[in-house]
Structures are given as C-alpha cells and as structure tokens.
PDB file of N, CA and C in Angstrom:
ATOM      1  N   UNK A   1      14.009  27.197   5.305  1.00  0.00           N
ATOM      2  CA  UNK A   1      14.682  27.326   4.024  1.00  0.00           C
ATOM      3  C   UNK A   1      14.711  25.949   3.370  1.00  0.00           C
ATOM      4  N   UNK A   2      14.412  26.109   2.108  1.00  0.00           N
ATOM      5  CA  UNK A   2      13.901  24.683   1.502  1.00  0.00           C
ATOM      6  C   UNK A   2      14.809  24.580   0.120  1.00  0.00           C
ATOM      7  N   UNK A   3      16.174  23.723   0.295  1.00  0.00           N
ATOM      8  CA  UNK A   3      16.505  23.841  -1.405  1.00  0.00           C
ATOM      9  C   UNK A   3      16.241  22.730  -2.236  1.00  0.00           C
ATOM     10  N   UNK A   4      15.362  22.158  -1.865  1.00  0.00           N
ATOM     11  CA  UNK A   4      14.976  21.257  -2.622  1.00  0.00           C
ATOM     12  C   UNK A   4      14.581  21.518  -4.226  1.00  0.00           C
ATOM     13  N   UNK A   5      14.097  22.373  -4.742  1.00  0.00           N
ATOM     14  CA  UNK A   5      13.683  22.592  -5.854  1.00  0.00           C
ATOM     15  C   UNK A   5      14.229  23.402  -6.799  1.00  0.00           C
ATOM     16  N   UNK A   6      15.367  23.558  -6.150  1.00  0.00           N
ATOM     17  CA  UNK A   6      16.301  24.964  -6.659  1.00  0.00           C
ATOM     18  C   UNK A   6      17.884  24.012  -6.778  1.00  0.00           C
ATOM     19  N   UNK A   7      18.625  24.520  -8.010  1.00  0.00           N
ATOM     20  CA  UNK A   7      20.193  24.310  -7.996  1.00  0.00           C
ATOM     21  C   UNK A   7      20.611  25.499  -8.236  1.00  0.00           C
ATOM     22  N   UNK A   8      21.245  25.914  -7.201  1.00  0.00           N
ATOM     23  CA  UNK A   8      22.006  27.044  -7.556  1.00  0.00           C
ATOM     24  C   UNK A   8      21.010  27.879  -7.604  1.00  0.00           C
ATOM     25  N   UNK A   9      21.095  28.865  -8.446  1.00  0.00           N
ATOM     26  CA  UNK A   9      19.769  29.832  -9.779  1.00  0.00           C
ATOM     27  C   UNK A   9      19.571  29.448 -10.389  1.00  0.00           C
ATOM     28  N   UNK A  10      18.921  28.016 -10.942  1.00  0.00           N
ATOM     29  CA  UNK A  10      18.164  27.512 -11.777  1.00  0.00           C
ATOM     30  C   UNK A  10      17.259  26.465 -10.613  1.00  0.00           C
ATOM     31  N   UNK A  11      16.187  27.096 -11.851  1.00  0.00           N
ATOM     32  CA  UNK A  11      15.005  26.288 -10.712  1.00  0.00           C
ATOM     33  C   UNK A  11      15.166  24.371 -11.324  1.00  0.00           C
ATOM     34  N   UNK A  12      14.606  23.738 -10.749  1.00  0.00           N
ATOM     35  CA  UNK A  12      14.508  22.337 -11.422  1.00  0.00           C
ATOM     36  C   UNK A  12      12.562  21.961 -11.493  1.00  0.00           C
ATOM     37  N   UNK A  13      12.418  20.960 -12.197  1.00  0.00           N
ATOM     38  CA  UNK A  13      10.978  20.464 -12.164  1.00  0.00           C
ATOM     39  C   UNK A  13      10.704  19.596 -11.124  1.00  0.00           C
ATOM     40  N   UNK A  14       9.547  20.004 -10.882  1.00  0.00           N
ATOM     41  CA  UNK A  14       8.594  19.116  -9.670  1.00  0.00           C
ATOM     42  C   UNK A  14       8.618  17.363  -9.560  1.00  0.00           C
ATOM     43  N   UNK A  15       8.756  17.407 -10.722  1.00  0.00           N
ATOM     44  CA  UNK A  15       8.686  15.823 -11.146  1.00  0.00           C
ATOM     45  C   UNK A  15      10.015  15.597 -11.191  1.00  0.00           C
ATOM     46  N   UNK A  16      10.086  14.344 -10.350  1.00  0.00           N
ATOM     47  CA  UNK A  16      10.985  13.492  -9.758  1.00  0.00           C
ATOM     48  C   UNK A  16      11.739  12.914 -11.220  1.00  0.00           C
ATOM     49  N   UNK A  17      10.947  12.201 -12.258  1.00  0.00           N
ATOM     50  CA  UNK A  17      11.300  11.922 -13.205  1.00  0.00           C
ATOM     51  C   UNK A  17      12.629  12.937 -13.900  1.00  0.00           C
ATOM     52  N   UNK A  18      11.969  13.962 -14.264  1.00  0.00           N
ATOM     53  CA  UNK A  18      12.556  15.039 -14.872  1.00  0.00           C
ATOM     54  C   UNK A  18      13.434  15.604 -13.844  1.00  0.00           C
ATOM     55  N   UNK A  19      13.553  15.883 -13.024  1.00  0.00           N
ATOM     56  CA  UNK A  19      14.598  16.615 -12.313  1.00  0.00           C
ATOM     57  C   UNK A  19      15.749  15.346 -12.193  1.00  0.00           C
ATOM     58  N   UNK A  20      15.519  14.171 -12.551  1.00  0.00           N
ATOM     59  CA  UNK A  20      16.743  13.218 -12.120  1.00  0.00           C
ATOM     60  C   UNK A  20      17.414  13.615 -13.829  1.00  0.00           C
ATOM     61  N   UNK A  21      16.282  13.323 -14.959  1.00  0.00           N
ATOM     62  CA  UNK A  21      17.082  13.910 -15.878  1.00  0.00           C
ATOM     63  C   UNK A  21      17.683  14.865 -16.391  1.00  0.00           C
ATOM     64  N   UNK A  22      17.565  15.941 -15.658  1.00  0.00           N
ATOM     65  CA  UNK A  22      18.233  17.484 -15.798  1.00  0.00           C
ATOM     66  C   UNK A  22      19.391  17.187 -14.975  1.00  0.00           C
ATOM     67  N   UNK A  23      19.150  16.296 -13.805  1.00  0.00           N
ATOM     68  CA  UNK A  23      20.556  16.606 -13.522  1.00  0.00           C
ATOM     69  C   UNK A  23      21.566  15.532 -13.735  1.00  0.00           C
ATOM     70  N   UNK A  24      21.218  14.815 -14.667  1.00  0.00           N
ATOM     71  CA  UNK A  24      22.105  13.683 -14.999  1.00  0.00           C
ATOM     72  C   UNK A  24      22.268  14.216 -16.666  1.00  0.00           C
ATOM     73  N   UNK A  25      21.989  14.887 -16.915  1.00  0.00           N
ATOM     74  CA  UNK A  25      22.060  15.949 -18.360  1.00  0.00           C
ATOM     75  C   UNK A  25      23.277  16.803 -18.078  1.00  0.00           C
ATOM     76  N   UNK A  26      23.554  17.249 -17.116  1.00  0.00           N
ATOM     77  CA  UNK A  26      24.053  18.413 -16.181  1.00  0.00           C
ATOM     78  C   UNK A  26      25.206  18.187 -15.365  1.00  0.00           C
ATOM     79  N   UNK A  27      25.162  16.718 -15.323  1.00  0.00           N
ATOM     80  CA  UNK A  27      26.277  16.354 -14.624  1.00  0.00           C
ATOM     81  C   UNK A  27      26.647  17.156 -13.431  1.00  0.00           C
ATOM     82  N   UNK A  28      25.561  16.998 -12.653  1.00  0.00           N
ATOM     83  CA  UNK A  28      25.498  17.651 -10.866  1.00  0.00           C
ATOM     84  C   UNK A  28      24.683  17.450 -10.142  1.00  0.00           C
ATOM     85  N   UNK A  29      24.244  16.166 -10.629  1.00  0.00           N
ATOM     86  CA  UNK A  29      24.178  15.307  -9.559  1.00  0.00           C
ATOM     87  C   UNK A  29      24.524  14.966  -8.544  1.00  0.00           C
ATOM     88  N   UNK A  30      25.808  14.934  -8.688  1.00  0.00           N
ATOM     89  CA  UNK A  30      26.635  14.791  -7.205  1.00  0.00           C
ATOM     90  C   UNK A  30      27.179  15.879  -6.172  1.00  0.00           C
ATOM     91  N   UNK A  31      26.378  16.654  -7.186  1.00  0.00           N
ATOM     92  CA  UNK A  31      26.619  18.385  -6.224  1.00  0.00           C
ATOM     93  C   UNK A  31      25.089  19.024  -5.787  1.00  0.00           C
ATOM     94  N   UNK A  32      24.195  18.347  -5.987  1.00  0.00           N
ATOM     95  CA  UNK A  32      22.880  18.127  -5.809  1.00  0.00           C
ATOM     96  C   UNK A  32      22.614  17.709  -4.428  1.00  0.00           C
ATOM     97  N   UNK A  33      23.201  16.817  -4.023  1.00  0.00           N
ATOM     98  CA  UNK A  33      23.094  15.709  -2.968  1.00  0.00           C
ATOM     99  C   UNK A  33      23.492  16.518  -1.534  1.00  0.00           C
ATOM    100  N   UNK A  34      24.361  17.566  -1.623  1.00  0.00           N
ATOM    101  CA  UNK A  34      24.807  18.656  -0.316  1.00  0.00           C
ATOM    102  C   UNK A  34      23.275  18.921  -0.023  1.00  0.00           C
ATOM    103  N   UNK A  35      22.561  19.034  -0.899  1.00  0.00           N
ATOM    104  CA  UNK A  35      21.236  20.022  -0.518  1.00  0.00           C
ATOM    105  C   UNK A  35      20.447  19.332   0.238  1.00  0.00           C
ATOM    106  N   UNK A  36      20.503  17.836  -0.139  1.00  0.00           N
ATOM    107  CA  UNK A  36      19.802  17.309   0.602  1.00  0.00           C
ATOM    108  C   UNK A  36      20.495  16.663   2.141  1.00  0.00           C
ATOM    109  N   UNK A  37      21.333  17.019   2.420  1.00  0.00           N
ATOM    110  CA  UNK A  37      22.440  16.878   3.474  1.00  0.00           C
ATOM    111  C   UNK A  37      21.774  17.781   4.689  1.00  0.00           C
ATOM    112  N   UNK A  38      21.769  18.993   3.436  1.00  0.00           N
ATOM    113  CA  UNK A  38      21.183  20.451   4.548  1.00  0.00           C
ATOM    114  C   UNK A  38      20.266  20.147   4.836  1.00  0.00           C
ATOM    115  N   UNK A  39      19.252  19.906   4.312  1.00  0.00           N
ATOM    116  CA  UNK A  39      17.951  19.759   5.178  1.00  0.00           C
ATOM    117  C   UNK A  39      17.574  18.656   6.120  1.00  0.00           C
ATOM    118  N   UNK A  40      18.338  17.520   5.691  1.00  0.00           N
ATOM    119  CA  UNK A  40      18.266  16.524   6.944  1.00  0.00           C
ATOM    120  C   UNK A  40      19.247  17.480   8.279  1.00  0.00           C
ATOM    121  N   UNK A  41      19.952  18.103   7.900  1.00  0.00           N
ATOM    122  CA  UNK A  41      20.644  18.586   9.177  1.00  0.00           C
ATOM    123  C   UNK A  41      19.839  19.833   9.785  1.00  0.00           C
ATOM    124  N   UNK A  42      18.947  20.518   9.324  1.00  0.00           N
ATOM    125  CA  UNK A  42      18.175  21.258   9.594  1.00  0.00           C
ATOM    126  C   UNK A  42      16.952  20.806  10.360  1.00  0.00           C
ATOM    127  N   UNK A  43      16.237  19.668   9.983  1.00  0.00           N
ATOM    128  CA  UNK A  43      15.502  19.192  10.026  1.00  0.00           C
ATOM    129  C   UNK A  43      15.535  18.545  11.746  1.00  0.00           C
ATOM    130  N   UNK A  44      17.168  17.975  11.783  1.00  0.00           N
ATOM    131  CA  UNK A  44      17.715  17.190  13.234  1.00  0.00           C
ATOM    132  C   UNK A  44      17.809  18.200  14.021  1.00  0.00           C
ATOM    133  N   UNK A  45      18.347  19.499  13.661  1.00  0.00           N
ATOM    134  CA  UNK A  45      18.491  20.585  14.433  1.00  0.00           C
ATOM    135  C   UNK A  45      16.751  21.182  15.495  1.00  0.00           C
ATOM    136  N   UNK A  46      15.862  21.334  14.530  1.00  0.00           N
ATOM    137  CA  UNK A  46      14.885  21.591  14.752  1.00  0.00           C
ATOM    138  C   UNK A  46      14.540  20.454  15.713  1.00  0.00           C
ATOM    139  N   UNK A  47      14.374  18.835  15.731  1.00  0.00           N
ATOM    140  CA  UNK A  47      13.717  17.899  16.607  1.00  0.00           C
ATOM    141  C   UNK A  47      14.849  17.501  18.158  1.00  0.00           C
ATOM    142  N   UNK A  48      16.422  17.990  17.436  1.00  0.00           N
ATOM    143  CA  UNK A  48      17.132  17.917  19.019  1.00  0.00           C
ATOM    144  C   UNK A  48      16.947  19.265  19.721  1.00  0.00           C
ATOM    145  N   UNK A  49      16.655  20.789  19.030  1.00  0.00           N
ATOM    146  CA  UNK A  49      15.810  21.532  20.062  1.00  0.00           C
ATOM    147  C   UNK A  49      14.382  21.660  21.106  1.00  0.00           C
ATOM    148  N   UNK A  50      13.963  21.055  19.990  1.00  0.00           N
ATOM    149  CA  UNK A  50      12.439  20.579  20.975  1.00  0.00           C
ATOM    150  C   UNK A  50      12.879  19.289  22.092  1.00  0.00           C
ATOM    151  N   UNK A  51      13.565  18.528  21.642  1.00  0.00           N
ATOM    152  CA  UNK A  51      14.070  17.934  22.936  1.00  0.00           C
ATOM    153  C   UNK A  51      14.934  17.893  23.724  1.00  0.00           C
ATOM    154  N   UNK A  52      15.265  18.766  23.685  1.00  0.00           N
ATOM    155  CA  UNK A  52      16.260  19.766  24.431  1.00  0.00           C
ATOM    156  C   UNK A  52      15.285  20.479  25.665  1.00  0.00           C
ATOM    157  N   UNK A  53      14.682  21.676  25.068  1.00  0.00           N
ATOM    158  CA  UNK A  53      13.148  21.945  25.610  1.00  0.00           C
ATOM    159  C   UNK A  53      12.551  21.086  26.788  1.00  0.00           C
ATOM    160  N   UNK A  54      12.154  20.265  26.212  1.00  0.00           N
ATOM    161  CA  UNK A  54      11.349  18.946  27.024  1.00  0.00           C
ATOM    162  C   UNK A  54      12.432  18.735  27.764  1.00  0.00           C
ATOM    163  N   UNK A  55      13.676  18.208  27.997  1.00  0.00           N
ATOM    164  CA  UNK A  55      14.406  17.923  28.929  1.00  0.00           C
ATOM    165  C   UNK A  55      14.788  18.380  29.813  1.00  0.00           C
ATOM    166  N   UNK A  56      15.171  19.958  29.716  1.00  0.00           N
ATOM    167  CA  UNK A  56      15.249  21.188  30.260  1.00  0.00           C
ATOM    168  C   UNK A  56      14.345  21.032  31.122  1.00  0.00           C
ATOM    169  N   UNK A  57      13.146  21.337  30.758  1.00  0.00           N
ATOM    170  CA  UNK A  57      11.573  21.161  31.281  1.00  0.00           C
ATOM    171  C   UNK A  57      11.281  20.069  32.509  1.00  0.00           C
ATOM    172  N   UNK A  58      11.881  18.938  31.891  1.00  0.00           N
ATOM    173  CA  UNK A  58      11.415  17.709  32.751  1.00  0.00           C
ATOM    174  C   UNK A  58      12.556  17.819  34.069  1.00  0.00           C
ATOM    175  N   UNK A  59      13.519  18.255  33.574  1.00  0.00           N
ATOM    176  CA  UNK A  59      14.755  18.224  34.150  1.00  0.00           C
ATOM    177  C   UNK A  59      14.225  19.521  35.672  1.00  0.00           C
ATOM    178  N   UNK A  60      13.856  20.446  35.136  1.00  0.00           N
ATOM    179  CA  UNK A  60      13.872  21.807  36.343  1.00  0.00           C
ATOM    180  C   UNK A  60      12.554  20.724  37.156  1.00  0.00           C
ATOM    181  N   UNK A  61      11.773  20.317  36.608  1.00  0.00           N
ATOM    182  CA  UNK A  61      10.808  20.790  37.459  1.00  0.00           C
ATOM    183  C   UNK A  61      10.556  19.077  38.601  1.00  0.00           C
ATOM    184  N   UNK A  62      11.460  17.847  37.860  1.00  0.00           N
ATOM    185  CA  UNK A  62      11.247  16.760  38.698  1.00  0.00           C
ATOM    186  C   UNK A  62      12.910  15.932  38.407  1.00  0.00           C
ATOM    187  N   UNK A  63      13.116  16.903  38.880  1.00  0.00           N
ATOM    188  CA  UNK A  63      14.733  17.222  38.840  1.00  0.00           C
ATOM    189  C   UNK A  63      15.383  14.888  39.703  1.00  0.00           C
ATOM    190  N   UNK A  64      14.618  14.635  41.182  1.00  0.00           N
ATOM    191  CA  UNK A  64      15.206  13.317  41.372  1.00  0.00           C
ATOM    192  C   UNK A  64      14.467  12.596  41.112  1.00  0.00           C
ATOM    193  N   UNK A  65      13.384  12.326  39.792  1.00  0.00           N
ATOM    194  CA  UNK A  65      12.760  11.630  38.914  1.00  0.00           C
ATOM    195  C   UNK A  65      13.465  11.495  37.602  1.00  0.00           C
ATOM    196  N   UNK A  66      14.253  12.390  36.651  1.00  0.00           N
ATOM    197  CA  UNK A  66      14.895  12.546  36.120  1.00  0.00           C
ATOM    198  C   UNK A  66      16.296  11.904  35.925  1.00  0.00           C
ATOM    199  N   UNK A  67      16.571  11.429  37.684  1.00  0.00           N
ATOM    200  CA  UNK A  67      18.255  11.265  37.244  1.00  0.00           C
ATOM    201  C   UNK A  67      18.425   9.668  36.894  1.00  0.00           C
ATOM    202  N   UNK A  68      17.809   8.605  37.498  1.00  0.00           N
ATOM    203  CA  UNK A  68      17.948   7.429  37.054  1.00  0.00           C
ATOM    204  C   UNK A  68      17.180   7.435  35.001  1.00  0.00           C
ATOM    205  N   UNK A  69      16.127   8.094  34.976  1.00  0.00           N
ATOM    206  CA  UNK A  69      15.666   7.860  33.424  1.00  0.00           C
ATOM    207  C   UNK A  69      16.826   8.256  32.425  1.00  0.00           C
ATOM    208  N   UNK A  70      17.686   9.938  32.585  1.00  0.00           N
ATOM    209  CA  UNK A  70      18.741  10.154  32.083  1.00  0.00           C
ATOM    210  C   UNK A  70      19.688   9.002  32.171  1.00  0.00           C
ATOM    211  N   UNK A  71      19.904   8.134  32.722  1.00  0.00           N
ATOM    212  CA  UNK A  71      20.841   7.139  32.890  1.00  0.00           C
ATOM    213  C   UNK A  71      20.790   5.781  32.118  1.00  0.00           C
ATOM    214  N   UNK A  72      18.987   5.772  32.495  1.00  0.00           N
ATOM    215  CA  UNK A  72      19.030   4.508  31.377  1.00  0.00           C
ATOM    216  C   UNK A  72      19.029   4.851  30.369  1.00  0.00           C
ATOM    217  N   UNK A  73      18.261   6.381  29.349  1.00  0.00           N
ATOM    218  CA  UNK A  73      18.526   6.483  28.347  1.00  0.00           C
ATOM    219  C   UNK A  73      19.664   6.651  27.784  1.00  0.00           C
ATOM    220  N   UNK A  74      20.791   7.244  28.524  1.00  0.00           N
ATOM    221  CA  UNK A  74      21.836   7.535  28.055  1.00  0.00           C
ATOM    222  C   UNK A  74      22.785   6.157  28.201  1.00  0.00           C
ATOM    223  N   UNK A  75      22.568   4.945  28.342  1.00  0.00           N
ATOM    224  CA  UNK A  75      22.913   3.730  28.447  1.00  0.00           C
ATOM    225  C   UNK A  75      22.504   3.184  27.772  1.00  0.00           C
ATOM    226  N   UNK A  76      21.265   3.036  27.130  1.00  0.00           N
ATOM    227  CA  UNK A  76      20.412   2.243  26.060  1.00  0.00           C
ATOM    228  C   UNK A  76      20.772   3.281  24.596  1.00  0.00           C
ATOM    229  N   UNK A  77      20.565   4.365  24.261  1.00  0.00           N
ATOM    230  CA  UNK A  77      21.794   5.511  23.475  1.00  0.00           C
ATOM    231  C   UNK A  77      23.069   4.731  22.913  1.00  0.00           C
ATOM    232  N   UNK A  78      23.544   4.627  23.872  1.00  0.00           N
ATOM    233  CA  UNK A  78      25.201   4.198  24.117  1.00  0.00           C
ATOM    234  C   UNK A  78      25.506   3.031  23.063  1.00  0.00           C
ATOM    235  N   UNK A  79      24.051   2.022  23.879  1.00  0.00           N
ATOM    236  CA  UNK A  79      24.361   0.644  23.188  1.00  0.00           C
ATOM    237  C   UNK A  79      23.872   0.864  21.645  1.00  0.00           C
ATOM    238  N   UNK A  80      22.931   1.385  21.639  1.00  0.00           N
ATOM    239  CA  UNK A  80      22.420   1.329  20.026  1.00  0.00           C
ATOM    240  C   UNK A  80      23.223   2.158  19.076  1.00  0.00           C
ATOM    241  N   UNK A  81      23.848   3.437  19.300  1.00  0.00           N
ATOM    242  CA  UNK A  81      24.991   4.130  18.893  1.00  0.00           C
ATOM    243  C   UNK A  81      25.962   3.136  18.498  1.00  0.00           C
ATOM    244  N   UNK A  82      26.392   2.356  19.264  1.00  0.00           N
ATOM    245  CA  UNK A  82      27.741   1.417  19.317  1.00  0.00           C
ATOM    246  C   UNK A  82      27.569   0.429  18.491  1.00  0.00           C
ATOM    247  N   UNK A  83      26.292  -0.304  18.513  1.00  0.00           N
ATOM    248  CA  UNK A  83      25.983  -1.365  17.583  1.00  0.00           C
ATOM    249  C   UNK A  83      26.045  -0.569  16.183  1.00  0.00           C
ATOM    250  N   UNK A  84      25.468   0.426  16.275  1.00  0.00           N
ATOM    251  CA  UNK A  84      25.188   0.988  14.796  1.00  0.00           C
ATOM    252  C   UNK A  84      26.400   1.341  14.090  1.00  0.00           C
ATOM    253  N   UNK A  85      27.689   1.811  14.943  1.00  0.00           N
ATOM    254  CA  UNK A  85      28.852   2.353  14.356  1.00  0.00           C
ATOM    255  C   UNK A  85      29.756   1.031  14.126  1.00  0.00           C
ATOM    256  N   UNK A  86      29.725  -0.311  14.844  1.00  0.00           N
ATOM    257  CA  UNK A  86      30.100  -1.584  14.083  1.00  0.00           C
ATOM    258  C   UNK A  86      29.853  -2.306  13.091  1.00  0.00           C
ATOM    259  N   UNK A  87      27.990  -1.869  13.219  1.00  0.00           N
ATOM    260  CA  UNK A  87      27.304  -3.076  11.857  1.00  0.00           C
ATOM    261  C   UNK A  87      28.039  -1.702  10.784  1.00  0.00           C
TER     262      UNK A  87
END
C-alpha cells in the first residue's frame, strides 16, 4: 500500500515541484507528513521480518554458533542505540 501520491481522495501530481505547491496552497502539509511516517514504518516492518526469518533460520539450525554472535550483536546494537539516543 503506497500513499504517496494520494491525500486523502484527492490525487496529487507526480512532480515534486507541484505537489509541494498544492500542498502549501492547502495548508496540509503537515498532515501530509503521517503518510510518509507509514511507509517508512511499513517498509521497517517488512526488513525486521526477513530478519527475523534469517535468525530463526540461523538460530534452529547452528543453534551453539549462534549464541556468542547474538551477543556481540546485541552489545554492539546497545552501544550504537545509546550513542544515537544522546547525540
């Protein structure tokens, strides 16, 4: 599902140009911006299932190969998460 090109029931133009001025004509702009919220969250949904998948995967089948890598990633995660929520 793609709302990129759509507000509401009105369609908008292809061109970047013109669709910034329809919606700054329109004053919803800032109600514009949810849409693009959704699809980045759609988008994350779709790439943390596939690695989900793969982990699952890696996880059943070399199950005490798995447990130190889960550890460092989820330690190296940790740190870059943490830095990112200070800067």
């Amino acid at each position: 599902m793609i709302f990129v090109d759509k507000l509401g029931l009105f369609c908008l133009p292809t061109d970047p140009v013109l669709k910034q001025e329809v919606l700054a004509i329109s004053n919803t702009a800032y109600k514009y911006n949810i849409f693009n919220v959704i699809t980045q969250i759609e988008t994350s949904a779709w790439v943390s299932a596939l690695f989900g998948i793969l982990f699952f995967l890696l996880a059943h089948f070399f199950p005490y190969k798995m447990v130190p890598w889960t550890i460092f990633f989820g330690g190296l995660f940790s740190i870059i998460f943490g830095l990112l929520i200070i800067s």
